[in-house]
PDB file of N, CA and C in Angstrom:
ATOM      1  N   UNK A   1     -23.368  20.304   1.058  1.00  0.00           N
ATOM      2  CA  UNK A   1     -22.170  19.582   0.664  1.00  0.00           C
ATOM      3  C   UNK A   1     -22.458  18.804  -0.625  1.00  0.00           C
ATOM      4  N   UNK A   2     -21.325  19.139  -1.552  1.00  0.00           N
ATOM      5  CA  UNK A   2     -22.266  18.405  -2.937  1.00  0.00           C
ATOM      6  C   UNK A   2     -21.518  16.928  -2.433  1.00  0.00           C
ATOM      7  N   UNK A   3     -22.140  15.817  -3.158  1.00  0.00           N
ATOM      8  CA  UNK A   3     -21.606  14.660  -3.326  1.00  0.00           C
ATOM      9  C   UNK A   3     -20.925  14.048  -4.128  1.00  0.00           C
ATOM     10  N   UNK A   4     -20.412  13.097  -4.146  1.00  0.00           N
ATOM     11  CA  UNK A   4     -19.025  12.319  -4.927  1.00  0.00           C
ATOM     12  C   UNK A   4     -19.715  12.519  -6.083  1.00  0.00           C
ATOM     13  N   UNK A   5     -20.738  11.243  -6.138  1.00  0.00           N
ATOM     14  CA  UNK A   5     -21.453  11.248  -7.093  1.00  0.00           C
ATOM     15  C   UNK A   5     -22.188  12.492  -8.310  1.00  0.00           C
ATOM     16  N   UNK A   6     -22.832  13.315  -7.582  1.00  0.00           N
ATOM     17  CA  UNK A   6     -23.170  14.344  -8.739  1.00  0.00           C
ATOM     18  C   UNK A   6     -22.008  14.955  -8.993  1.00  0.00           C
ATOM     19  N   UNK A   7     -20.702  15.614  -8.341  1.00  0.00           N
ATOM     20  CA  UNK A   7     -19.267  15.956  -9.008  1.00  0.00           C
ATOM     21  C   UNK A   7     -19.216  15.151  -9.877  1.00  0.00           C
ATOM     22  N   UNK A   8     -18.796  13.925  -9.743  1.00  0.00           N
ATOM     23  CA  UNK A   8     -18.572  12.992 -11.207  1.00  0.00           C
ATOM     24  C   UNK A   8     -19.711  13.253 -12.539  1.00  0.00           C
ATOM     25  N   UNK A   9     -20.734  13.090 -12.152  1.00  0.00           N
ATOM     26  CA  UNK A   9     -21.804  13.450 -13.093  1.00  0.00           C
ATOM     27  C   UNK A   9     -21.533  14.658 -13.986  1.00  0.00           C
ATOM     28  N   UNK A  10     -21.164  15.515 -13.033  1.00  0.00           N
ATOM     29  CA  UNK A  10     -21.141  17.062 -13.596  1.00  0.00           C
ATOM     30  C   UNK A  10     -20.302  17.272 -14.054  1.00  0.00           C
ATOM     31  N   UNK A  11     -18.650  16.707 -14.012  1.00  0.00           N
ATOM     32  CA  UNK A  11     -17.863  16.505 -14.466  1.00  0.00           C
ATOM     33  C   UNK A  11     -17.167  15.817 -15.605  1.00  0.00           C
ATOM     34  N   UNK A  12     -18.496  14.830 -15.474  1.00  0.00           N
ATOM     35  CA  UNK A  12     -18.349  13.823 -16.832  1.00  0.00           C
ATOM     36  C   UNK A  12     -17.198  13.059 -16.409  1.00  0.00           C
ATOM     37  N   UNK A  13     -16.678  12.961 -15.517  1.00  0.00           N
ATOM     38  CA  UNK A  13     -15.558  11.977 -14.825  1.00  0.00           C
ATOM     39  C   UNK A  13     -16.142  10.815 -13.730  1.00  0.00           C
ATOM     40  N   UNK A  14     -16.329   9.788 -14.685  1.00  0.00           N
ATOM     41  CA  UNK A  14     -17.134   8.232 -13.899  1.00  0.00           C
ATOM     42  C   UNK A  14     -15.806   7.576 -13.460  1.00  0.00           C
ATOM     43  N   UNK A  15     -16.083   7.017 -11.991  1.00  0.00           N
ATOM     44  CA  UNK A  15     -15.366   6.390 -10.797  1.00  0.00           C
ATOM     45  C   UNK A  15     -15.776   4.691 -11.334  1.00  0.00           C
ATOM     46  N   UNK A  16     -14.849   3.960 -11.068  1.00  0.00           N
ATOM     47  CA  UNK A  16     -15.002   2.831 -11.413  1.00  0.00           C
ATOM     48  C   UNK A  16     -15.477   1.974 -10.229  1.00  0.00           C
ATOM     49  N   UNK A  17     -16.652   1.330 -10.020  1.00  0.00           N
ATOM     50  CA  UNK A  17     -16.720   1.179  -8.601  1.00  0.00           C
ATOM     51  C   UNK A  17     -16.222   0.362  -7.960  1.00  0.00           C
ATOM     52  N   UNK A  18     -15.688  -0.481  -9.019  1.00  0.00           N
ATOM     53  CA  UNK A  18     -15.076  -2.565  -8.517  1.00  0.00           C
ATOM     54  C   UNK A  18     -13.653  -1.792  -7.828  1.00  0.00           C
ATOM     55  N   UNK A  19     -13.358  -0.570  -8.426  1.00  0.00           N
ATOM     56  CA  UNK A  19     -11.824  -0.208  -7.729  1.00  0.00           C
ATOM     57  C   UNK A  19     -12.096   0.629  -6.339  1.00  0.00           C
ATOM     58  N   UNK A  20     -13.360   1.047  -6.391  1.00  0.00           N
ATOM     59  CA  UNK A  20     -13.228   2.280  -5.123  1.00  0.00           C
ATOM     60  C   UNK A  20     -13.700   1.771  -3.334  1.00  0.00           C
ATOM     61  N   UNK A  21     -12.850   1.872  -2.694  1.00  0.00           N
ATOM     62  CA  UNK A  21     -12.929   1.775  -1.230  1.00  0.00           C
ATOM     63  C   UNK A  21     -12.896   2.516  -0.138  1.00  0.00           C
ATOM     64  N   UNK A  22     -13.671   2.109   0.563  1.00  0.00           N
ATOM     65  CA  UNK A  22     -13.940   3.352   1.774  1.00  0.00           C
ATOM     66  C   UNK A  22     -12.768   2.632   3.235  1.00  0.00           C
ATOM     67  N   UNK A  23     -12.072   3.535   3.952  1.00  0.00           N
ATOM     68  CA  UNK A  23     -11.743   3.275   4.709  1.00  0.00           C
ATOM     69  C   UNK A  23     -11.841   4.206   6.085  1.00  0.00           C
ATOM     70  N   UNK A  24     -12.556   3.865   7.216  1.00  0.00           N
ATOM     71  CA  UNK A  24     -12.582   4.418   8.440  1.00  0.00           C
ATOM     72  C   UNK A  24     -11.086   4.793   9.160  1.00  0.00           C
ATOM     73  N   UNK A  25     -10.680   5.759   9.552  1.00  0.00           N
ATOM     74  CA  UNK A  25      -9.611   5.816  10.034  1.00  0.00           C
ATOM     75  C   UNK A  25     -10.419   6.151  11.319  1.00  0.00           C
ATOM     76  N   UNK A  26      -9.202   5.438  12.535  1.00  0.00           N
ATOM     77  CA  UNK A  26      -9.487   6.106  13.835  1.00  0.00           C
ATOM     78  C   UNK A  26     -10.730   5.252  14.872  1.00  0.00           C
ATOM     79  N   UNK A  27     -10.728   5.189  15.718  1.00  0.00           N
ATOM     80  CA  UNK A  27     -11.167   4.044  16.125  1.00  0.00           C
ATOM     81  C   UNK A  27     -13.138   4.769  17.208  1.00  0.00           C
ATOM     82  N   UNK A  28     -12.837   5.827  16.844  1.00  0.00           N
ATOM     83  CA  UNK A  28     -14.074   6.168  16.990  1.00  0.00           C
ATOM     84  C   UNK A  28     -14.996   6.444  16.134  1.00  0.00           C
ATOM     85  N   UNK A  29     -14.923   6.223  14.663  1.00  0.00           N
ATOM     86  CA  UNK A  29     -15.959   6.148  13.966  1.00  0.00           C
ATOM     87  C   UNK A  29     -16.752   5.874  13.724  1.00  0.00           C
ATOM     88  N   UNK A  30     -18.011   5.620  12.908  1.00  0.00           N
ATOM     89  CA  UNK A  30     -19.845   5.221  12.920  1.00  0.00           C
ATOM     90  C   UNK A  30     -19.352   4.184  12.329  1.00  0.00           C
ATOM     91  N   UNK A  31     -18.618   3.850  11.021  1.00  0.00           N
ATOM     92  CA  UNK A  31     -18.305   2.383  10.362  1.00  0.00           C
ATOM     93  C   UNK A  31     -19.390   2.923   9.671  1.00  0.00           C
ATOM     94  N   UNK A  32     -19.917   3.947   8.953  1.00  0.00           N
ATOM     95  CA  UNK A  32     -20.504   3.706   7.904  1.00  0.00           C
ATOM     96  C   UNK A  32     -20.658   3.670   6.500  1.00  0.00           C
ATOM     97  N   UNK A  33     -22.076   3.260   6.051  1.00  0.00           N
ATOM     98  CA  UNK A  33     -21.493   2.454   4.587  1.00  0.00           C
ATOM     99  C   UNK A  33     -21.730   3.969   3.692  1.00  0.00           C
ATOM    100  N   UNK A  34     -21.021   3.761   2.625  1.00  0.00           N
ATOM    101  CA  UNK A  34     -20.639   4.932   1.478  1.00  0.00           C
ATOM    102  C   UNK A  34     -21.484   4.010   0.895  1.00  0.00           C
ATOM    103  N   UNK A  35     -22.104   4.917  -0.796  1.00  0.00           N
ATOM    104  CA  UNK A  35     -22.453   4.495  -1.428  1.00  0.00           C
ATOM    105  C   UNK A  35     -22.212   5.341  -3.025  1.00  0.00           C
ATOM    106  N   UNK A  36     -21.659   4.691  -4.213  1.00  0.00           N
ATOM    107  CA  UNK A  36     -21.305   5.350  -5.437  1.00  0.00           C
ATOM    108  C   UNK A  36     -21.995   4.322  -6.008  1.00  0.00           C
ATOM    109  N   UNK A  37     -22.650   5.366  -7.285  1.00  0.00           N
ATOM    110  CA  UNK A  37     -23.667   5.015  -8.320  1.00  0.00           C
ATOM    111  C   UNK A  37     -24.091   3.688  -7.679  1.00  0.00           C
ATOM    112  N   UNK A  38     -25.228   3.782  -6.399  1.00  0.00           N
ATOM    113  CA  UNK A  38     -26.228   2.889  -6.046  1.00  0.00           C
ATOM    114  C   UNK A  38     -25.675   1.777  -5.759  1.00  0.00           C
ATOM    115  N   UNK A  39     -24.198   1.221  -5.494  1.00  0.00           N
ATOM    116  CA  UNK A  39     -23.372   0.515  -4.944  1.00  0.00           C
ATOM    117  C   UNK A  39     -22.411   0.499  -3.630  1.00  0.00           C
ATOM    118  N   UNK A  40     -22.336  -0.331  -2.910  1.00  0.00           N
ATOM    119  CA  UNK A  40     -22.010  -0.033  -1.204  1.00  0.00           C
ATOM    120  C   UNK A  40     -20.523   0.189  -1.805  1.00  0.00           C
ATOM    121  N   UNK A  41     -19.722   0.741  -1.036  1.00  0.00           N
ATOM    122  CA  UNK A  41     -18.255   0.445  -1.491  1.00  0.00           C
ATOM    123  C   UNK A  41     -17.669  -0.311  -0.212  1.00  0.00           C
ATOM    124  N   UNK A  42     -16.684  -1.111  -0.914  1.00  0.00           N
ATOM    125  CA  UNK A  42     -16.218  -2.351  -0.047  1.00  0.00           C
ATOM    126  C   UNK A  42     -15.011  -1.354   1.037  1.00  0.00           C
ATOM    127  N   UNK A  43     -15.172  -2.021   2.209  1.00  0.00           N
ATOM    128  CA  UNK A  43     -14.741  -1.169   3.104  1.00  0.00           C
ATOM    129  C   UNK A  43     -13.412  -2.421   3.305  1.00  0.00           C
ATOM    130  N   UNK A  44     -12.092  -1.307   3.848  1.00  0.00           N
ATOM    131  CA  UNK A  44     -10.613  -1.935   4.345  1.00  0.00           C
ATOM    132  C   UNK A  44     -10.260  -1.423   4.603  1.00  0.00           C
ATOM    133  N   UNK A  45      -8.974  -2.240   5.759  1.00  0.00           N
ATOM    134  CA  UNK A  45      -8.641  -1.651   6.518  1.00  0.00           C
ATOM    135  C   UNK A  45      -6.908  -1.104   6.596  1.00  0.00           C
ATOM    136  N   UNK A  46      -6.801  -1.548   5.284  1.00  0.00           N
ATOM    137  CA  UNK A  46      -5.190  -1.354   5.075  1.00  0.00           C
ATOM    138  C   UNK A  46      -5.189  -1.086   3.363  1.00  0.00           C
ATOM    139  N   UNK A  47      -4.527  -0.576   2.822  1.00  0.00           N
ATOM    140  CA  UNK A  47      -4.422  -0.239   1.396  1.00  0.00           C
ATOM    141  C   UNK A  47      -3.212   0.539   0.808  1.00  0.00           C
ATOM    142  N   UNK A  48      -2.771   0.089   0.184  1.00  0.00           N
ATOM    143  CA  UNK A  48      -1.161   0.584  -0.635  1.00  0.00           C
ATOM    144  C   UNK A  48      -1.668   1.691  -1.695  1.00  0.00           C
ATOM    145  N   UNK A  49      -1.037   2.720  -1.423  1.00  0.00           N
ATOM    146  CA  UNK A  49      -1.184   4.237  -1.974  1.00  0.00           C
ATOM    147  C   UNK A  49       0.201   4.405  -2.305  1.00  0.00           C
ATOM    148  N   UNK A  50       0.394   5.036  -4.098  1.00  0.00           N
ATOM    149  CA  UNK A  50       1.594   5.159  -4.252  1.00  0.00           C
ATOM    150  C   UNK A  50       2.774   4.483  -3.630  1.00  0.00           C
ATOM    151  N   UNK A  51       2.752   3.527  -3.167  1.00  0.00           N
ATOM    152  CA  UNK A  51       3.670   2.722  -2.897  1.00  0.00           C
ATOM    153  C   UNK A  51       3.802   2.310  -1.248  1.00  0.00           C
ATOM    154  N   UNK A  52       3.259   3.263  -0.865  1.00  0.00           N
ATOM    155  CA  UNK A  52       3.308   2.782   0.499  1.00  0.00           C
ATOM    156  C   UNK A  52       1.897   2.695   1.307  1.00  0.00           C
ATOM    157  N   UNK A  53       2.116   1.553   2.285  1.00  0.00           N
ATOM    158  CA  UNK A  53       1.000   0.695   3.021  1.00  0.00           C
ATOM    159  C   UNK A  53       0.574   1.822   3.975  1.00  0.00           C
ATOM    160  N   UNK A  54      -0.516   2.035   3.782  1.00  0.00           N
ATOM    161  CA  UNK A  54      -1.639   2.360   4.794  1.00  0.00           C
ATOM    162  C   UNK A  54      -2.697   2.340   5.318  1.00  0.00           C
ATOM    163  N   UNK A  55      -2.785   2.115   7.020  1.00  0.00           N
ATOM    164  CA  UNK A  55      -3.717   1.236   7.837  1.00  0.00           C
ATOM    165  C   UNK A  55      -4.542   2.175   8.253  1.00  0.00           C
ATOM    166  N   UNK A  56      -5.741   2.003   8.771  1.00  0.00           N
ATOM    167  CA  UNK A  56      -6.862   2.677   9.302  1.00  0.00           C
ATOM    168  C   UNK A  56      -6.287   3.153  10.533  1.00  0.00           C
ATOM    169  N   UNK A  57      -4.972   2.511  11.019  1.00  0.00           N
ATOM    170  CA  UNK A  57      -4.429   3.500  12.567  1.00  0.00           C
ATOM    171  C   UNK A  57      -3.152   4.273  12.423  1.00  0.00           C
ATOM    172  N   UNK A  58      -2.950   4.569  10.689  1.00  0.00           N
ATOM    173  CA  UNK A  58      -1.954   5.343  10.494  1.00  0.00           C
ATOM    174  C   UNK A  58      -0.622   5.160  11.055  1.00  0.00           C
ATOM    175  N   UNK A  59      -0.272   3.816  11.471  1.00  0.00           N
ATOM    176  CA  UNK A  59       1.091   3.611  11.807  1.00  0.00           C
ATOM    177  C   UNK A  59       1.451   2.799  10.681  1.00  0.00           C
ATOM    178  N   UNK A  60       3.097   2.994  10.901  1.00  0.00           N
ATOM    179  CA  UNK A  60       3.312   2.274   9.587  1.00  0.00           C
ATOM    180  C   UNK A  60       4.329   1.169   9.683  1.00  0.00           C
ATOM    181  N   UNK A  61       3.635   0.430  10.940  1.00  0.00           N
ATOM    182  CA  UNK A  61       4.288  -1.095  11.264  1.00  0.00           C
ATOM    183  C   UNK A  61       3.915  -1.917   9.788  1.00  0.00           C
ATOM    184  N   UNK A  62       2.886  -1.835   9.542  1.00  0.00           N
ATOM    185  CA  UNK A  62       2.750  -2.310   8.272  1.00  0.00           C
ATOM    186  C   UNK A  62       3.322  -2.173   7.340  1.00  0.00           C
ATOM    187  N   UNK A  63       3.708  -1.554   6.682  1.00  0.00           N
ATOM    188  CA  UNK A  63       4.390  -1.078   5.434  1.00  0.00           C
ATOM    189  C   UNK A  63       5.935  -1.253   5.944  1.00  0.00           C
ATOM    190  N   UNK A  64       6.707  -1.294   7.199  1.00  0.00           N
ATOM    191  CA  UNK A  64       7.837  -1.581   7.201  1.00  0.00           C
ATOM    192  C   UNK A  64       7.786  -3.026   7.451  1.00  0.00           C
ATOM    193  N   UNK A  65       6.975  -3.447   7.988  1.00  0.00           N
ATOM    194  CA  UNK A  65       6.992  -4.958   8.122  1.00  0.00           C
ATOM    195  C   UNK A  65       7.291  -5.875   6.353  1.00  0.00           C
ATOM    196  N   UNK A  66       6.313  -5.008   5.758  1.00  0.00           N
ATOM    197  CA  UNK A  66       6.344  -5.668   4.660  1.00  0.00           C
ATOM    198  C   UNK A  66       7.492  -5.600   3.912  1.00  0.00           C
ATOM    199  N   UNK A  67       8.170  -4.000   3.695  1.00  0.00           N
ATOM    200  CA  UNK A  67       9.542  -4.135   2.998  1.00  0.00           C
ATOM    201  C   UNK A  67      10.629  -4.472   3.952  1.00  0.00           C
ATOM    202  N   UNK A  68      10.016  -5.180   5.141  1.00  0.00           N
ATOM    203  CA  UNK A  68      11.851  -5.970   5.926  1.00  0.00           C
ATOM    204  C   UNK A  68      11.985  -7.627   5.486  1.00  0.00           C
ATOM    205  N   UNK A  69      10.154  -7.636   5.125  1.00  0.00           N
ATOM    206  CA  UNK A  69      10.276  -8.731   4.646  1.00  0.00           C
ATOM    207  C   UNK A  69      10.500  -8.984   3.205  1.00  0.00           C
ATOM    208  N   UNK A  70      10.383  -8.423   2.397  1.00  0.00           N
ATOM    209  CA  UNK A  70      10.778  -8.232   0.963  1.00  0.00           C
ATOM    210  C   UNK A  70      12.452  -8.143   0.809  1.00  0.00           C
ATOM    211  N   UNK A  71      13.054  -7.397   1.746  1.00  0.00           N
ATOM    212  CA  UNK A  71      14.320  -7.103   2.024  1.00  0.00           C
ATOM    213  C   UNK A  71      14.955  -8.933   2.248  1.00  0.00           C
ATOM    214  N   UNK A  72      14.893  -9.175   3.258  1.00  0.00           N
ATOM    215  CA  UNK A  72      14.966 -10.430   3.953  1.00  0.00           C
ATOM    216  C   UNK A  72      15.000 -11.525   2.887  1.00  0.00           C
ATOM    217  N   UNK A  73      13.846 -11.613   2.199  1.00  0.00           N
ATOM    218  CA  UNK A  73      13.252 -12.402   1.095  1.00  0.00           C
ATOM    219  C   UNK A  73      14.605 -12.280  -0.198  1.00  0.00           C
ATOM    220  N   UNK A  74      15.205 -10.790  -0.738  1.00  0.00           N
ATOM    221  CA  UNK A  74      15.720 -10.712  -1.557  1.00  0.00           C
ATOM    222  C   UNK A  74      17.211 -11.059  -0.750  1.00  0.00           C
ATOM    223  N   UNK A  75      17.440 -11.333   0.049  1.00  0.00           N
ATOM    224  CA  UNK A  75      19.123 -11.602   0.883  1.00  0.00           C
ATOM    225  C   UNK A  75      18.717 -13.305   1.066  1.00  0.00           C
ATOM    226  N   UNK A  76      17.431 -13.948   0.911  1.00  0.00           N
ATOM    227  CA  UNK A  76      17.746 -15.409   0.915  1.00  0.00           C
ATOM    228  C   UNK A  76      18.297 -15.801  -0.225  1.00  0.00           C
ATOM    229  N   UNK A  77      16.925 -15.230  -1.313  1.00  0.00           N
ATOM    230  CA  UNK A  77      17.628 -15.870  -3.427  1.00  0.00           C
ATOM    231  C   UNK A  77      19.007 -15.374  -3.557  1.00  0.00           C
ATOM    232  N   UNK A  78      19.722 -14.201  -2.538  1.00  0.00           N
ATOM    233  CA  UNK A  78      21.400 -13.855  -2.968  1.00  0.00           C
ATOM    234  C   UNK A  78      21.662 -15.251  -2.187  1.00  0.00           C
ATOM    235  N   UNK A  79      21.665 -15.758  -1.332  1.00  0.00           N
ATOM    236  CA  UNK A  79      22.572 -16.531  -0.420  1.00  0.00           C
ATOM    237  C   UNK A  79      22.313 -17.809  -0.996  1.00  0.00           C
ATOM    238  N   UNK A  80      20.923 -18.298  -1.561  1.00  0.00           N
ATOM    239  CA  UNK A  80      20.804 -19.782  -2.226  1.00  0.00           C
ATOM    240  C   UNK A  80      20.987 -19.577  -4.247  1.00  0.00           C
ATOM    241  N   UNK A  81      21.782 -18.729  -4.262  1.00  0.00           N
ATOM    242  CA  UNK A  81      22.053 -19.442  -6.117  1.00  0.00           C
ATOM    243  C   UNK A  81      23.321 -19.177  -5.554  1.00  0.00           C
ATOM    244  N   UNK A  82      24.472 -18.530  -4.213  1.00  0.00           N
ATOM    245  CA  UNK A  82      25.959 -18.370  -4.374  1.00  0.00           C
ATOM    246  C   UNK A  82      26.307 -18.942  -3.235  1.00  0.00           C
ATOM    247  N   UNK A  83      26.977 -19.730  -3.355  1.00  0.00           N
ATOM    248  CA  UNK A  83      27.722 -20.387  -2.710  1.00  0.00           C
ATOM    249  C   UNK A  83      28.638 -20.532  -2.016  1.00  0.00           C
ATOM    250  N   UNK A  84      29.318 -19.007  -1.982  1.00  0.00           N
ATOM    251  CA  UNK A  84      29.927 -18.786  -0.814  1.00  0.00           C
ATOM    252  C   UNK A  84      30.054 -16.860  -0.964  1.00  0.00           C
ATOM    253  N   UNK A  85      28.793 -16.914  -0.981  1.00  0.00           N
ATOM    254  CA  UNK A  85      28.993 -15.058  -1.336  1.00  0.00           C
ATOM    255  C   UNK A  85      30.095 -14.575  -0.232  1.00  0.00           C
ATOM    256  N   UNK A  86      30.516 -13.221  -0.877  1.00  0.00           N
ATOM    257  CA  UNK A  86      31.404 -12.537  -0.033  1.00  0.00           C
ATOM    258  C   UNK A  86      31.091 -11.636   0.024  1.00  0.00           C
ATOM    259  N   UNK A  87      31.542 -10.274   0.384  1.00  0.00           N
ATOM    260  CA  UNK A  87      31.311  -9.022   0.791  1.00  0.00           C
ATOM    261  C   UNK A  87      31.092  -8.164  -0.530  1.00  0.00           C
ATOM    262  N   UNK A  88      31.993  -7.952  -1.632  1.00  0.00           N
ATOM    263  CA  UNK A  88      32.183  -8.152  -2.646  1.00  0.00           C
ATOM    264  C   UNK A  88      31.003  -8.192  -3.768  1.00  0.00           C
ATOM    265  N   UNK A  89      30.521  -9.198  -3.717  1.00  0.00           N
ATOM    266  CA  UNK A  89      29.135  -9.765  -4.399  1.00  0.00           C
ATOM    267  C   UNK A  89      28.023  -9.301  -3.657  1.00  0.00           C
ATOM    268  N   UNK A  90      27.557  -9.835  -2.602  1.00  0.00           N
ATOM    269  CA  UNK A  90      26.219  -9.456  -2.049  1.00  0.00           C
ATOM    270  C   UNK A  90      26.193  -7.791  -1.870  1.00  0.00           C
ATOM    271  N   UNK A  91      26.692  -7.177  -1.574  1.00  0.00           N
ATOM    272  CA  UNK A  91      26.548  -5.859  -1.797  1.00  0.00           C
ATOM    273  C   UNK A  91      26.115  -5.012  -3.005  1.00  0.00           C
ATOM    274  N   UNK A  92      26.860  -5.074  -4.100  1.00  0.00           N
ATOM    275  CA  UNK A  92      26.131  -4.681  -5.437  1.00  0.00           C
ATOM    276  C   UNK A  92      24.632  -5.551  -5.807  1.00  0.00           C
ATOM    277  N   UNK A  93      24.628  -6.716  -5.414  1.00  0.00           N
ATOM    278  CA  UNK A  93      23.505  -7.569  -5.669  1.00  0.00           C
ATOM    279  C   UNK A  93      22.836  -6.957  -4.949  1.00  0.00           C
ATOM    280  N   UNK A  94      22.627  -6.657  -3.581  1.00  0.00           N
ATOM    281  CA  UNK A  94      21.459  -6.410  -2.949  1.00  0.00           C
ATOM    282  C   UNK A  94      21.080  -4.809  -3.113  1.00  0.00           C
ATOM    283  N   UNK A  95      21.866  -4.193  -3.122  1.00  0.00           N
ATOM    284  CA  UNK A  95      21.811  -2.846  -3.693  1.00  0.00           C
ATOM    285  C   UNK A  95      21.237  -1.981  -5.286  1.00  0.00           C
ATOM    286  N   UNK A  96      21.363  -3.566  -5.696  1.00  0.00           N
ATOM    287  CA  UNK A  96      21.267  -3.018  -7.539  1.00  0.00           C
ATOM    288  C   UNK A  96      19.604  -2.321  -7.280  1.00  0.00           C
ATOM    289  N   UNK A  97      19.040  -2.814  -7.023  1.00  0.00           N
ATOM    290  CA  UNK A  97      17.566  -2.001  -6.836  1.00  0.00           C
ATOM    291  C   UNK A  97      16.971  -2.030  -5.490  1.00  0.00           C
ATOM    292  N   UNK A  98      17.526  -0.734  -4.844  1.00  0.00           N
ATOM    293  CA  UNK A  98      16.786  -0.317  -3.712  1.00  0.00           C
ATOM    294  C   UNK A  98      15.433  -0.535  -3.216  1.00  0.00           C
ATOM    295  N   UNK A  99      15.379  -1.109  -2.366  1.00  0.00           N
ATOM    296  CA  UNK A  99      13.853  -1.504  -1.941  1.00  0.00           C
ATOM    297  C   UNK A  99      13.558  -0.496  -0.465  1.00  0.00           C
ATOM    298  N   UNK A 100      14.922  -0.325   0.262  1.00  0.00           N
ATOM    299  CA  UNK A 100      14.364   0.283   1.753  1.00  0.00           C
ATOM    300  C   UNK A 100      14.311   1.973   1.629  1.00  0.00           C
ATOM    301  N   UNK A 101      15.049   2.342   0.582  1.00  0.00           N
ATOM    302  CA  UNK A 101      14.687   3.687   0.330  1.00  0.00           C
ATOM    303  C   UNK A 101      13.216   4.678   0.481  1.00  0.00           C
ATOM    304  N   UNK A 102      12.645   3.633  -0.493  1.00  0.00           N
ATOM    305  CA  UNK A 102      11.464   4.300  -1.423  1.00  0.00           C
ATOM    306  C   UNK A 102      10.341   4.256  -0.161  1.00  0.00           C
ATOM    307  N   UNK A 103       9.716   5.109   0.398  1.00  0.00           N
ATOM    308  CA  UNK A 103       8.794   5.473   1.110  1.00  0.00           C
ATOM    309  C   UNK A 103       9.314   5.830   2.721  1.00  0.00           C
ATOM    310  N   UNK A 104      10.501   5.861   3.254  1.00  0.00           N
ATOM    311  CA  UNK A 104      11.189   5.719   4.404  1.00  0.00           C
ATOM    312  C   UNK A 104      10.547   7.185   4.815  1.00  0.00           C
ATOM    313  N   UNK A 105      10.190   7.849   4.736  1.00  0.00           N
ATOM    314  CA  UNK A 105       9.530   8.831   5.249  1.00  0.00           C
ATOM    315  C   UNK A 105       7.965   8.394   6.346  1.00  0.00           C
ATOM    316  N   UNK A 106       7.462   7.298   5.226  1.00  0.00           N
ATOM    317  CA  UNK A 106       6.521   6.925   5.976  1.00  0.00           C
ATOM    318  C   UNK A 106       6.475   6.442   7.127  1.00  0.00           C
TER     319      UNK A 106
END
């Protein structure tokens, strides 16, 4: 099995290591440590890929948790700068940029 490391070498394509992380999926794994160019890589357990959150148990309570709360978050700043929003207003406002769309597959 060749390794990360000599591919990159051979490739002339260097991995940056402060960015690269190892993550165990699955709850029977060894937990063990990786290592690129003579450095451990920092291990986690959750990490945002193209836009959407993913956990070492592959559910994606996480990632909806986070955009109900982003959602939630953007329906308080509509309700505290208007003062008596109506149906009318908060609708184009909360709609102008879709947030629950983008990853709903996940």
């Amino acid at each position: 099995m060749i390794r990360l490391e000599e591919w990159s070498n051979r490739w002339l394509l260097t991995f940056n290591v402060n960015k690269c992380k190892s993550m165990h999926i699955g709850y029977n794994n060894q937990q063990a440590d990786y290592h690129l160019n003579d450095t451990v890589l920092q291990k986690t357990s959750e990490e945002k890929d193209l836009g959407i959150l993913v956990s070492r148990d592959l559910k994606p309570s996480a990632h909806v948790a986070k955009i109900a709360a982003k959602a939630n978050s953007r329906l308080g700043i509509i309700r505290r700068n208007f003062t008596f929003p109506s149906k009318e207003i908060v609708v184009p406002l909360y709609l102008s940029r879709p947030i629950l769309d983008y990853g709903a597959q996940a």
